[in-house]
PDB file of N, CA and C in Angstrom:
ATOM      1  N   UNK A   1     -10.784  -0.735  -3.981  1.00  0.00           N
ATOM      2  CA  UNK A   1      -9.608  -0.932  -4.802  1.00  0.00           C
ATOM      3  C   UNK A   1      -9.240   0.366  -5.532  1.00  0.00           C
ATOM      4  N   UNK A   2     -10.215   1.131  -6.116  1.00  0.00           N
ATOM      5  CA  UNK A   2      -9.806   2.668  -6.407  1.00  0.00           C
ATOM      6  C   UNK A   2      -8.915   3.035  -5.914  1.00  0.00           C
ATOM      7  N   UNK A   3      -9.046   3.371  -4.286  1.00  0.00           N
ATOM      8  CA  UNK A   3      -8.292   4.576  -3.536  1.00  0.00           C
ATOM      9  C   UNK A   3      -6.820   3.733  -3.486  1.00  0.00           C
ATOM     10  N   UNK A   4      -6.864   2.237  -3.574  1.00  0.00           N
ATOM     11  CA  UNK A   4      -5.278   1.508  -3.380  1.00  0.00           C
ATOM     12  C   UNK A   4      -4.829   2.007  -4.860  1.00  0.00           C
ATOM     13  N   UNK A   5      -5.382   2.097  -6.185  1.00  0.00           N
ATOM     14  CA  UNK A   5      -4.620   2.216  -7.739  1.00  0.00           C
ATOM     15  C   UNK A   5      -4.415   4.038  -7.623  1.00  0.00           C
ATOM     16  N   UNK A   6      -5.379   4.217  -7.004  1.00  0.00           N
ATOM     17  CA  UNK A   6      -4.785   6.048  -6.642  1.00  0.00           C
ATOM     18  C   UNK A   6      -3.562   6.097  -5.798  1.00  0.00           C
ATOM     19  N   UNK A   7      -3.364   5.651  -5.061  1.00  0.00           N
ATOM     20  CA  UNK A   7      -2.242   5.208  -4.590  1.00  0.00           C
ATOM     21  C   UNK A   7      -1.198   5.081  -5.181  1.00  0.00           C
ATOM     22  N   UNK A   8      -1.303   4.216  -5.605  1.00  0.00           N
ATOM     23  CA  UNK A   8      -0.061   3.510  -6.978  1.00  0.00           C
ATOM     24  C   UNK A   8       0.170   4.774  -7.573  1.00  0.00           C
ATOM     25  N   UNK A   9      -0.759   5.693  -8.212  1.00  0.00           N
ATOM     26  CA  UNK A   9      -0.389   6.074  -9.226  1.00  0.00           C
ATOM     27  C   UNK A   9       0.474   7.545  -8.366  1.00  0.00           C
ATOM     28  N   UNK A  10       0.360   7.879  -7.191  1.00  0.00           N
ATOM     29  CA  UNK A  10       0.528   9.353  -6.016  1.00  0.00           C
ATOM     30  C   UNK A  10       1.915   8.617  -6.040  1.00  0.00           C
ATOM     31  N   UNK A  11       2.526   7.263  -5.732  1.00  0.00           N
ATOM     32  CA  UNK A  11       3.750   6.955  -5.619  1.00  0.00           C
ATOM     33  C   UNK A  11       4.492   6.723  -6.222  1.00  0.00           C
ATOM     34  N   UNK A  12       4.187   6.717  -7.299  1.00  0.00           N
ATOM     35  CA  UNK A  12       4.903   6.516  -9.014  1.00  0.00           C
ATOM     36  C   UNK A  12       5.776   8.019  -9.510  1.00  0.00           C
ATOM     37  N   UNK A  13       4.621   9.030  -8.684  1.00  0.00           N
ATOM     38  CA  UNK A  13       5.139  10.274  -9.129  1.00  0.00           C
ATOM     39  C   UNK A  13       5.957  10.772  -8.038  1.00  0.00           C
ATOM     40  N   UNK A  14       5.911  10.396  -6.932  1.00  0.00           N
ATOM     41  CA  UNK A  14       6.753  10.498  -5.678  1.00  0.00           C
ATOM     42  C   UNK A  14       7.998  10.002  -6.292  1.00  0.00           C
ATOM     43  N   UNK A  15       7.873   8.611  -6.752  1.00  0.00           N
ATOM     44  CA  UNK A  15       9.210   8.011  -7.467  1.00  0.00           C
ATOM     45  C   UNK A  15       9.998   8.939  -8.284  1.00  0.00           C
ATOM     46  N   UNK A  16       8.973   9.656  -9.080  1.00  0.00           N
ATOM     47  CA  UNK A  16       9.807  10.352 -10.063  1.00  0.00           C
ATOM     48  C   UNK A  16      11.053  11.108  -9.393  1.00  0.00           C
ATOM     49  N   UNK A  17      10.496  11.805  -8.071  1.00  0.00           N
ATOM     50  CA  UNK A  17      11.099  12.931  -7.823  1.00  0.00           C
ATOM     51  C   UNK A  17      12.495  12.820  -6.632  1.00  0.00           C
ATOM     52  N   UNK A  18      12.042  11.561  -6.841  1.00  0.00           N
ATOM     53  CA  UNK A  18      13.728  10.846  -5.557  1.00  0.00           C
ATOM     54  C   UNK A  18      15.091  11.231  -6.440  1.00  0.00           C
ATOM     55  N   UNK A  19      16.138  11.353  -5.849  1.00  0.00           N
ATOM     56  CA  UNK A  19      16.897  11.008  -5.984  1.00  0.00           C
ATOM     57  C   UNK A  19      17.638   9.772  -6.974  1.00  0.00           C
ATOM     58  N   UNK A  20      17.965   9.996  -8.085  1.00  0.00           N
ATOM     59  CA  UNK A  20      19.051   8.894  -8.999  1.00  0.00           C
ATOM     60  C   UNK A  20      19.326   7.702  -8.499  1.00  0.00           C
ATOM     61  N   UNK A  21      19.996   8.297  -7.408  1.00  0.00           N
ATOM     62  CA  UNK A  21      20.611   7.213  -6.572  1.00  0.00           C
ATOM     63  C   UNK A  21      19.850   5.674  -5.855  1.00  0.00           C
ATOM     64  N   UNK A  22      18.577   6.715  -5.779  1.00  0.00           N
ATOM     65  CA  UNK A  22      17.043   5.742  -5.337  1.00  0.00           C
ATOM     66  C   UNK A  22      16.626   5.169  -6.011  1.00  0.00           C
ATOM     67  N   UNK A  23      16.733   5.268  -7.606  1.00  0.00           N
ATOM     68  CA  UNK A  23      15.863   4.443  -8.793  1.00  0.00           C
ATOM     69  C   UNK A  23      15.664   3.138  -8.347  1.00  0.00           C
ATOM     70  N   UNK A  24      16.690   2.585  -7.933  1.00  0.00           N
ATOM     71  CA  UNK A  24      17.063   1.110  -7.994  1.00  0.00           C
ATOM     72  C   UNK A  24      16.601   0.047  -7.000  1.00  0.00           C
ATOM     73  N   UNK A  25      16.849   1.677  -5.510  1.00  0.00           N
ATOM     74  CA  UNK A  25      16.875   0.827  -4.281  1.00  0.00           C
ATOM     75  C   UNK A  25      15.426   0.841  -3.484  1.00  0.00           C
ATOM     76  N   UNK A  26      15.502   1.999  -3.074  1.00  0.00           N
ATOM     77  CA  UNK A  26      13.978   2.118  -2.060  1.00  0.00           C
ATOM     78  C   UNK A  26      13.021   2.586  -3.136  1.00  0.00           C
ATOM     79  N   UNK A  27      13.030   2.982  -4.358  1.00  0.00           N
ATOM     80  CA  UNK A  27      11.879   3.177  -5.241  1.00  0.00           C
ATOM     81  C   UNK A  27      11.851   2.017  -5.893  1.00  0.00           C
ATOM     82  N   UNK A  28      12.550   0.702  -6.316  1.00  0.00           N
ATOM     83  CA  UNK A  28      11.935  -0.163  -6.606  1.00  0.00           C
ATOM     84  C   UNK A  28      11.182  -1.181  -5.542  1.00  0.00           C
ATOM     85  N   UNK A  29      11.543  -0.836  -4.038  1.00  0.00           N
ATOM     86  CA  UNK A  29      11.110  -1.901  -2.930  1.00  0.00           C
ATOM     87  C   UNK A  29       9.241  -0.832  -2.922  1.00  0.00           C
ATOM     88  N   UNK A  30       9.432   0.338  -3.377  1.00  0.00           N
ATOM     89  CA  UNK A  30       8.226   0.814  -2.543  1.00  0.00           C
ATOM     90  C   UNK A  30       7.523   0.828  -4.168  1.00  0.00           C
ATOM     91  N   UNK A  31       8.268   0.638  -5.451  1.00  0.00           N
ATOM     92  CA  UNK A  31       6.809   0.192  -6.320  1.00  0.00           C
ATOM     93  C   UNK A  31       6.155  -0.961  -6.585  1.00  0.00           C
ATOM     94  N   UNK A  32       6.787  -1.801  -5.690  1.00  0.00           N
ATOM     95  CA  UNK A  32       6.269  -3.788  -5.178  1.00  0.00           C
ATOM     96  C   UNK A  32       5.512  -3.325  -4.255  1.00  0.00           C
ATOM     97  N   UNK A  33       5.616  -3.038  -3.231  1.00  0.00           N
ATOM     98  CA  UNK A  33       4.590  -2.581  -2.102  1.00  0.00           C
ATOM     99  C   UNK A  33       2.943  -2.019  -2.961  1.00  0.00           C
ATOM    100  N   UNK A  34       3.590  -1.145  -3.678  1.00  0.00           N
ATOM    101  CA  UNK A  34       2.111  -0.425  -3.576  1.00  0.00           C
ATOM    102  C   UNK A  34       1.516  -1.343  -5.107  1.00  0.00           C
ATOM    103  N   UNK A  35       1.921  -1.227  -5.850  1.00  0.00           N
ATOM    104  CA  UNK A  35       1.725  -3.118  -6.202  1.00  0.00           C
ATOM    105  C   UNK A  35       0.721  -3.812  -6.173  1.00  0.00           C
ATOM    106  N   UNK A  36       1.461  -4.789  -5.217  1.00  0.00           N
ATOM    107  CA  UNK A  36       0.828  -5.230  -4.366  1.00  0.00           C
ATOM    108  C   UNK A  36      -0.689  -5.360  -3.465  1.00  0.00           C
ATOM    109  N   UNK A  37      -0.353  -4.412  -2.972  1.00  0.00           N
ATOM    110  CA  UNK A  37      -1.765  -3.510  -2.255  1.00  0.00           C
ATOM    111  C   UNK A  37      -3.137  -4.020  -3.515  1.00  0.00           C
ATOM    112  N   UNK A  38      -3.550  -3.393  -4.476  1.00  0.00           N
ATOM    113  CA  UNK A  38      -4.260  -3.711  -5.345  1.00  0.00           C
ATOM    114  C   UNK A  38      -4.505  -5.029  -6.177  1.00  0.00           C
ATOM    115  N   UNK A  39      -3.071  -5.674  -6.214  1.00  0.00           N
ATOM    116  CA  UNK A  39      -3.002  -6.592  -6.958  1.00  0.00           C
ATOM    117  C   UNK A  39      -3.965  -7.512  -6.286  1.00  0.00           C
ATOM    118  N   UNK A  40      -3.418  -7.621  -4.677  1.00  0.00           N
ATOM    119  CA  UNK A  40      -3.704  -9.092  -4.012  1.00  0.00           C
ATOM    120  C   UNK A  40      -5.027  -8.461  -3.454  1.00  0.00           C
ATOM    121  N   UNK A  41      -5.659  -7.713  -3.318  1.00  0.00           N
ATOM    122  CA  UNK A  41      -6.969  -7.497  -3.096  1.00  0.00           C
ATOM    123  C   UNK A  41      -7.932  -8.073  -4.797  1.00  0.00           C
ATOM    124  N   UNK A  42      -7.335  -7.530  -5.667  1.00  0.00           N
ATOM    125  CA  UNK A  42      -8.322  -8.122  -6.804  1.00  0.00           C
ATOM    126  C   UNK A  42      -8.008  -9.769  -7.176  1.00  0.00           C
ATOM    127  N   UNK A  43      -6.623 -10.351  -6.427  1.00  0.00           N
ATOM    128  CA  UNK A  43      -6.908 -11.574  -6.845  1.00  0.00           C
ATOM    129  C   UNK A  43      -7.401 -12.106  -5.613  1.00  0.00           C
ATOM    130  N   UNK A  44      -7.420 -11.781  -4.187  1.00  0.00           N
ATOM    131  CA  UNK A  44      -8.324 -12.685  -3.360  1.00  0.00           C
ATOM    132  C   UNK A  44      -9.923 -12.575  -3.621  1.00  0.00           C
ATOM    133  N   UNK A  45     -10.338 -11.490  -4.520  1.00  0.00           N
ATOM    134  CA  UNK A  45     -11.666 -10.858  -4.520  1.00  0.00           C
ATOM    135  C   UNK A  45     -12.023 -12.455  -5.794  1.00  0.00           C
ATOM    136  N   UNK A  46     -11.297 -12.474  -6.352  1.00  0.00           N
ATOM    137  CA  UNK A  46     -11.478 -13.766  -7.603  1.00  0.00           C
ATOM    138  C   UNK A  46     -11.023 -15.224  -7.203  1.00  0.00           C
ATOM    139  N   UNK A  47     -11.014 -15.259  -5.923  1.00  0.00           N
ATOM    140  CA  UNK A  47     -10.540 -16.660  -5.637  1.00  0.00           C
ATOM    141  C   UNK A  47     -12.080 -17.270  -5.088  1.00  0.00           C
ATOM    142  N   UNK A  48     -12.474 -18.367  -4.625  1.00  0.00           N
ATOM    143  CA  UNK A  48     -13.684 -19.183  -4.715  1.00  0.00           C
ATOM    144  C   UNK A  48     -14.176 -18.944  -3.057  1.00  0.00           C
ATOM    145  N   UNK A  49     -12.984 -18.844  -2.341  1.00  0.00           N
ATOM    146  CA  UNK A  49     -13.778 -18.561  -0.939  1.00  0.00           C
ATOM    147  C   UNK A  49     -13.178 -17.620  -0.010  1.00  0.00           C
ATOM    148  N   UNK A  50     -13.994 -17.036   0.757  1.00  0.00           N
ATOM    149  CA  UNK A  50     -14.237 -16.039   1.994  1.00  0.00           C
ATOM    150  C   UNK A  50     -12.637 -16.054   2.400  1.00  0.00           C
ATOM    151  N   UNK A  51     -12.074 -17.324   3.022  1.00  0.00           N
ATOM    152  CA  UNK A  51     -11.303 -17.619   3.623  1.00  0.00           C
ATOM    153  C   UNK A  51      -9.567 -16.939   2.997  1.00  0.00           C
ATOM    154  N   UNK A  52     -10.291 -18.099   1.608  1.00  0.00           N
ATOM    155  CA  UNK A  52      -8.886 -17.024   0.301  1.00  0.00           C
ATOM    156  C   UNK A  52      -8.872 -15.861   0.442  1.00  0.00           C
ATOM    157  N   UNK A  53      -9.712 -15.117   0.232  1.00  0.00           N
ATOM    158  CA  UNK A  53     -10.052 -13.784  -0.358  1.00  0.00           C
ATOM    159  C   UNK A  53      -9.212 -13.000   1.222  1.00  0.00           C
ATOM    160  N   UNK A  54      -9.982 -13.497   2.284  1.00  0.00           N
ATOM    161  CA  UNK A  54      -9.029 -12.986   3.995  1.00  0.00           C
ATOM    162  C   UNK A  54      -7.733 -13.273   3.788  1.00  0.00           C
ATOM    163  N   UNK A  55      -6.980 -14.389   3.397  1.00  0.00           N
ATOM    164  CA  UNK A  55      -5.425 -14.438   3.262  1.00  0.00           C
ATOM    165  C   UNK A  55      -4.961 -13.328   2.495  1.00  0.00           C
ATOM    166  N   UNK A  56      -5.161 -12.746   0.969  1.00  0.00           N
ATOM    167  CA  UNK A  56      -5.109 -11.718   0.397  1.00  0.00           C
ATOM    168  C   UNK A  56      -4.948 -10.795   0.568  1.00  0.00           C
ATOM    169  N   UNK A  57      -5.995 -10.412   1.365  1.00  0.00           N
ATOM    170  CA  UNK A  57      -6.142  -8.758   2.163  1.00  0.00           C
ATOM    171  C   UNK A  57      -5.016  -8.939   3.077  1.00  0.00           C
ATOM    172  N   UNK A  58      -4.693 -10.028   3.733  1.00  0.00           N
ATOM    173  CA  UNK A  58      -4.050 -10.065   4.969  1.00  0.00           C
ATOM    174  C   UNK A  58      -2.345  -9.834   4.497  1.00  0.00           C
ATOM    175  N   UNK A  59      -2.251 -10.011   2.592  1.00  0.00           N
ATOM    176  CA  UNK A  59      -0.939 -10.337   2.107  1.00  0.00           C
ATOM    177  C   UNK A  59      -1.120  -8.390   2.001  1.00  0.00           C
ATOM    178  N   UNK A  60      -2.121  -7.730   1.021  1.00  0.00           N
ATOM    179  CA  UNK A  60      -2.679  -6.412   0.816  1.00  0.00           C
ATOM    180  C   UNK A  60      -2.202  -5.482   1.999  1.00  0.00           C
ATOM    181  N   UNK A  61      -2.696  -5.703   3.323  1.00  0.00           N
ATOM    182  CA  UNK A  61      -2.547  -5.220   4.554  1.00  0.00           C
ATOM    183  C   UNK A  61      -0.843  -5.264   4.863  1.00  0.00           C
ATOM    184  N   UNK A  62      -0.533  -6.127   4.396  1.00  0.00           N
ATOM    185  CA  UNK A  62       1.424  -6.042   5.204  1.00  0.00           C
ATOM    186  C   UNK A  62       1.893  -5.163   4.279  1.00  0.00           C
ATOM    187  N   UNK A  63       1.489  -5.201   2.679  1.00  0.00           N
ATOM    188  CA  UNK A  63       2.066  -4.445   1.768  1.00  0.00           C
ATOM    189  C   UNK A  63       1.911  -2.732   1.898  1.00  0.00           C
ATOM    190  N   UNK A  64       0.765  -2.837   2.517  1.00  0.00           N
ATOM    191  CA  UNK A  64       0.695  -1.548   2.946  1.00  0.00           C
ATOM    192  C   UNK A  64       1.065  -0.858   4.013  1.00  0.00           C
ATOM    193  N   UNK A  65       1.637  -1.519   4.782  1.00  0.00           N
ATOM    194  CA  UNK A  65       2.335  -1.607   6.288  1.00  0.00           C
ATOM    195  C   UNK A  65       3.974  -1.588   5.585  1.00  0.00           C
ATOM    196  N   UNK A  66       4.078  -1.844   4.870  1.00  0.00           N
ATOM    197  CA  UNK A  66       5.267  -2.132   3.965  1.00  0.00           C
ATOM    198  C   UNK A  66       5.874  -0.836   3.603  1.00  0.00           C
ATOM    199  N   UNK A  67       4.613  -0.570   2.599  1.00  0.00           N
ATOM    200  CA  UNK A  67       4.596   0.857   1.826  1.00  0.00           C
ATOM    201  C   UNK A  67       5.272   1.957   3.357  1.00  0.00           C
ATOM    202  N   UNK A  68       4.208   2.156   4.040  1.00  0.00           N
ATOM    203  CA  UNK A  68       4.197   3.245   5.064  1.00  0.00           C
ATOM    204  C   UNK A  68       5.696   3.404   5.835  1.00  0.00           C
ATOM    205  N   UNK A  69       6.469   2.173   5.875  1.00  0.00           N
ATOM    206  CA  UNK A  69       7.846   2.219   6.384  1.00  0.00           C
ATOM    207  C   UNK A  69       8.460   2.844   5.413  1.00  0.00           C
ATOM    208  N   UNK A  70       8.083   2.544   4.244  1.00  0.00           N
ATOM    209  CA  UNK A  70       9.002   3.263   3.162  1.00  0.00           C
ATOM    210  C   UNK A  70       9.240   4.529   3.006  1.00  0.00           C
ATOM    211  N   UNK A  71       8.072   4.920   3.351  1.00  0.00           N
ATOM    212  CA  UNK A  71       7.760   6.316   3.334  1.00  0.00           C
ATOM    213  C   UNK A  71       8.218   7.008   4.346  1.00  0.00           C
ATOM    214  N   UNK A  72       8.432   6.539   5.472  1.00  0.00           N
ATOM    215  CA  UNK A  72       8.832   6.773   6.579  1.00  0.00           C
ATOM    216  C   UNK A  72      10.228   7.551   6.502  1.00  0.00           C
ATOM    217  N   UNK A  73      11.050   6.291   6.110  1.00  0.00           N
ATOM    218  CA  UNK A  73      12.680   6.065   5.755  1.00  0.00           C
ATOM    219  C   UNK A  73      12.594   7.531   4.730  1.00  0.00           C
ATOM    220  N   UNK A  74      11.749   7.690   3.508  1.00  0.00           N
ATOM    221  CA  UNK A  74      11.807   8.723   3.033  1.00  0.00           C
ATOM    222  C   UNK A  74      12.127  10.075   4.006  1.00  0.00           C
ATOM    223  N   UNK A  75      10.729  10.307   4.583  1.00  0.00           N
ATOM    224  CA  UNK A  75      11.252  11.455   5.800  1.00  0.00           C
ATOM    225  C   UNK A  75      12.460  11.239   6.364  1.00  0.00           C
ATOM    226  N   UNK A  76      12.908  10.220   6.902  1.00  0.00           N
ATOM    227  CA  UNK A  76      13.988  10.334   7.787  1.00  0.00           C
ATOM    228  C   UNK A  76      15.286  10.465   6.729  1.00  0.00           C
ATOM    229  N   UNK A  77      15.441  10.037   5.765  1.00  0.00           N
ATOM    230  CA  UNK A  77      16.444  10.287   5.166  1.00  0.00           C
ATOM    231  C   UNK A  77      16.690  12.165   4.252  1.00  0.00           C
ATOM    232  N   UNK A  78      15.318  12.571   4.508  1.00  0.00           N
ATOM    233  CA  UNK A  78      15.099  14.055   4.312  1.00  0.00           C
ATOM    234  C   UNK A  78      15.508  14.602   2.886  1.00  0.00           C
ATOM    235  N   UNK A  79      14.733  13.534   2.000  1.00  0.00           N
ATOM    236  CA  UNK A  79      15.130  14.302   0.141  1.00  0.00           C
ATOM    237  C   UNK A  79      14.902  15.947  -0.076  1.00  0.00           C
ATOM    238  N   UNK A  80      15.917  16.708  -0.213  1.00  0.00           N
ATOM    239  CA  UNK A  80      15.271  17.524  -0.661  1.00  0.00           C
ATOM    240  C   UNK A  80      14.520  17.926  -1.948  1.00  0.00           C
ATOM    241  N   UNK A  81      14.269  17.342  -2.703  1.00  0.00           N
ATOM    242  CA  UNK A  81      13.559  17.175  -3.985  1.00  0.00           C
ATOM    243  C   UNK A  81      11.894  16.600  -3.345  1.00  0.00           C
ATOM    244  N   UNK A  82      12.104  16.270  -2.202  1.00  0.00           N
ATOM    245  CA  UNK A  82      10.289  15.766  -1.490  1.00  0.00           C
ATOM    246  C   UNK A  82      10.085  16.923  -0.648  1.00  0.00           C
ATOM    247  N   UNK A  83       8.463  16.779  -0.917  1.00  0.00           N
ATOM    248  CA  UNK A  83       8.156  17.664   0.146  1.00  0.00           C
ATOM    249  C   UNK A  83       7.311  16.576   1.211  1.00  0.00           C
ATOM    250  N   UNK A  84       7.697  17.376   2.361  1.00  0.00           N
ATOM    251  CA  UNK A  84       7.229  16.973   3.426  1.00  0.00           C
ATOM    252  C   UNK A  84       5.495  16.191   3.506  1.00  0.00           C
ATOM    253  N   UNK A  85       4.799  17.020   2.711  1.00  0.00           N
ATOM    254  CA  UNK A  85       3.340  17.810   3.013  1.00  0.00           C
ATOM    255  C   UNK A  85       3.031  16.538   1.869  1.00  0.00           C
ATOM    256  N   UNK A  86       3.883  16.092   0.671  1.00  0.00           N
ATOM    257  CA  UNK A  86       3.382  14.706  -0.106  1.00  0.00           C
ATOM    258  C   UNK A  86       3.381  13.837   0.562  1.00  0.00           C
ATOM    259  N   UNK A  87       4.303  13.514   1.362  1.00  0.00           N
ATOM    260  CA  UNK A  87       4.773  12.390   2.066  1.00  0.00           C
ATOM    261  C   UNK A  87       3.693  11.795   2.935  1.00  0.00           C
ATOM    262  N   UNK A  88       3.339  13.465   3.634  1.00  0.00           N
ATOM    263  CA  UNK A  88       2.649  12.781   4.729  1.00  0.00           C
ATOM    264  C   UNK A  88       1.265  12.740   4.082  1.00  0.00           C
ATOM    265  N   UNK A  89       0.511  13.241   2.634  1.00  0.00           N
ATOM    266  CA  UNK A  89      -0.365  12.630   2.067  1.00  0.00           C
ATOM    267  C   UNK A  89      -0.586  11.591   1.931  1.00  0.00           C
ATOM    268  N   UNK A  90       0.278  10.764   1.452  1.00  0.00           N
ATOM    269  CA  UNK A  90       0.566   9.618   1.116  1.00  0.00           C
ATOM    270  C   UNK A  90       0.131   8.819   2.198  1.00  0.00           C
ATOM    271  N   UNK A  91       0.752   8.629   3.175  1.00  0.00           N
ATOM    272  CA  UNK A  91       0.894   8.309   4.468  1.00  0.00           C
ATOM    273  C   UNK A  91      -0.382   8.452   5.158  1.00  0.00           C
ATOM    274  N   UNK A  92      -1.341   8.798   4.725  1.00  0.00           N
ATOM    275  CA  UNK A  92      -2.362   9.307   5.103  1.00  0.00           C
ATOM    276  C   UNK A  92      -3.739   8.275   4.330  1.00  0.00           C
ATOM    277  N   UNK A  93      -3.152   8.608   3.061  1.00  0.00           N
ATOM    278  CA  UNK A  93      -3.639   7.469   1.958  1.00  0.00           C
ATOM    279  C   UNK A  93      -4.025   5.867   2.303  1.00  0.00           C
ATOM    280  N   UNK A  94      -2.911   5.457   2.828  1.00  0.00           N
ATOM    281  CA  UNK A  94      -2.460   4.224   3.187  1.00  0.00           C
ATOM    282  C   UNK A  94      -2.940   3.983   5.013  1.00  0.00           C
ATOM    283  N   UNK A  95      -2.931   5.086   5.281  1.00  0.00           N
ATOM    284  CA  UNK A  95      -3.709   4.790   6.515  1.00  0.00           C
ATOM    285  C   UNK A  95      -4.793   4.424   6.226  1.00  0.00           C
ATOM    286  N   UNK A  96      -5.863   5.256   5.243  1.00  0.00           N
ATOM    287  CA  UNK A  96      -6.850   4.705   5.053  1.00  0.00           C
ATOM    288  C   UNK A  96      -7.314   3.543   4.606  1.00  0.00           C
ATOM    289  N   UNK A  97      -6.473   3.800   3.312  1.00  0.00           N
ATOM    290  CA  UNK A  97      -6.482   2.041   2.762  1.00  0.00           C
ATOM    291  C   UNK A  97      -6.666   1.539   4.078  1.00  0.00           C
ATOM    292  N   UNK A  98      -5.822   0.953   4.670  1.00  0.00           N
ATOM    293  CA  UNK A  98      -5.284  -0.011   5.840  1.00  0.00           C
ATOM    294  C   UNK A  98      -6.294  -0.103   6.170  1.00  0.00           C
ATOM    295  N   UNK A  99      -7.274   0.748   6.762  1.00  0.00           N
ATOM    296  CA  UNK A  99      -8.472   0.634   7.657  1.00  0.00           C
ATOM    297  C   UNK A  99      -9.657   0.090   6.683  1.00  0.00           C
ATOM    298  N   UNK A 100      -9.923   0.617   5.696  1.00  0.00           N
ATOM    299  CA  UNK A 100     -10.932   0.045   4.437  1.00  0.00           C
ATOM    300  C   UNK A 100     -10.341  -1.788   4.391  1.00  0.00           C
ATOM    301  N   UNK A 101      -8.966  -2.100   4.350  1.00  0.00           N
ATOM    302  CA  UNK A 101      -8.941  -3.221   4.047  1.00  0.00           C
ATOM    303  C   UNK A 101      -8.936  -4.264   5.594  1.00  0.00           C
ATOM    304  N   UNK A 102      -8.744  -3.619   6.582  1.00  0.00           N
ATOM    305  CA  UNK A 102      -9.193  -4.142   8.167  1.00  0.00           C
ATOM    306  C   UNK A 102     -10.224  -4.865   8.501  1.00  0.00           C
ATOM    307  N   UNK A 103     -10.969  -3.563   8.044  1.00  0.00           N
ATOM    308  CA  UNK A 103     -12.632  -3.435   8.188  1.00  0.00           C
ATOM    309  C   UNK A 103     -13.385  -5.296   7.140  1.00  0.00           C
ATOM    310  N   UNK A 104     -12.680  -5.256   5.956  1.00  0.00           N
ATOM    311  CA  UNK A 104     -13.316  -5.892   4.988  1.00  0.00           C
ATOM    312  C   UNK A 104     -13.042  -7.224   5.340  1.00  0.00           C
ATOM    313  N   UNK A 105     -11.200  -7.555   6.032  1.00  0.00           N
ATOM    314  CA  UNK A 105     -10.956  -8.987   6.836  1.00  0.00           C
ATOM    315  C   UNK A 105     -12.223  -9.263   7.856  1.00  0.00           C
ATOM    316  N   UNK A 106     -11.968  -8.186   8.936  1.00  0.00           N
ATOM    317  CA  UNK A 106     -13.154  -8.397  10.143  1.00  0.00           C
ATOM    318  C   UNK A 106     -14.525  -8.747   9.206  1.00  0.00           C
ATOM    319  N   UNK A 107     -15.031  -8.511   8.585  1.00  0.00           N
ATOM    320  CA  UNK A 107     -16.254  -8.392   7.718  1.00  0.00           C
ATOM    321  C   UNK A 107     -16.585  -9.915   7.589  1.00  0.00           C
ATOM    322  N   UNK A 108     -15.551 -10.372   6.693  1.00  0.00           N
ATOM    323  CA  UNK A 108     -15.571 -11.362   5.815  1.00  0.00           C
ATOM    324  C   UNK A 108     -15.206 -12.500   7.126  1.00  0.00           C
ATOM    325  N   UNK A 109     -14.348 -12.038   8.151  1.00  0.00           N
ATOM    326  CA  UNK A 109     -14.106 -13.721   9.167  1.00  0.00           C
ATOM    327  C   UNK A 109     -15.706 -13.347   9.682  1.00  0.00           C
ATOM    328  N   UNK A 110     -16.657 -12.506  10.069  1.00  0.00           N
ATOM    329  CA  UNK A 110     -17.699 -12.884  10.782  1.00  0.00           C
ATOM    330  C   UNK A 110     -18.776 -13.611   9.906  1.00  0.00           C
ATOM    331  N   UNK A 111     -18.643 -13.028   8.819  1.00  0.00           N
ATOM    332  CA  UNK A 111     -19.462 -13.990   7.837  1.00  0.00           C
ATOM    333  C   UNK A 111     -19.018 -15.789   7.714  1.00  0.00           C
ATOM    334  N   UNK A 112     -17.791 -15.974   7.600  1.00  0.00           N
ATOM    335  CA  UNK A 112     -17.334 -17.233   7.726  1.00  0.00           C
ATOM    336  C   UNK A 112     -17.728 -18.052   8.750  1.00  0.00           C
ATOM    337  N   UNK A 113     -17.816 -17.279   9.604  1.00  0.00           N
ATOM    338  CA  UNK A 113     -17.530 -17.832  11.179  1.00  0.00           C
ATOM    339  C   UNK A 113     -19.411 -18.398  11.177  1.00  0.00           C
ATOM    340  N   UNK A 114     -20.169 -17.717  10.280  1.00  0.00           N
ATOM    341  CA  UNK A 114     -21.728 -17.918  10.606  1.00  0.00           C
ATOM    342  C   UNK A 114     -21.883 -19.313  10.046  1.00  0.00           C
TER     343      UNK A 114
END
């Protein structure tokens, strides 16, 4: 959950640096996304079973699949106030996440499954 609130906090400052015009639109869709990501990992981590806790990650996992389009659209729309080289940090970030929170579904259905 660290590296997802490090996250949050790398895209908050990304936010800063958009465009006016963005406050509203794709920087409020991409500060629900990343959000998200953390939120629903610490509340499936507090729910009573295995099963909950897999729906969560699985809500965690789209948000971050979420995030990464956003970021995407960033490049393609080409801010010049962004640099390239954050973006694709970021993007990089969230790859990982993604795989840390993969790993922890697969984890948790083989334990269920026993």
């Amino acid at each position: 959950m660290e590296k997802s609130i490090k996250l949050a906090k790398d895209v908050y400052k990304l936010i800063e640096i958009l465009p006016k015009e963005e406050r509203y639109g794709l920087s409020e869709q991409m500060k629900r996304a990343v959000i998200s990501i953390p939120s629903n990992i610490a509340e499936g981590a507090a729910r009573e079973s295995e099963k909950e806790f897999v729906r969560f990650l699985y809500i965690a996992l789209g948000s971050a699949n979420e995030l990464d389009t956003q970021i995407e659209i960033c490049k393609e729309l080409n801010f010049k106030s962004v640099d390239s080289n954050q973006l694709n940090q970021i993007q990089t970030e969230i790859s990982t996440i993604s795989k840390m929170i993969y790993g922890l579904i697969l984890n948790l259905k083989r334990r269920i499954k026993q």
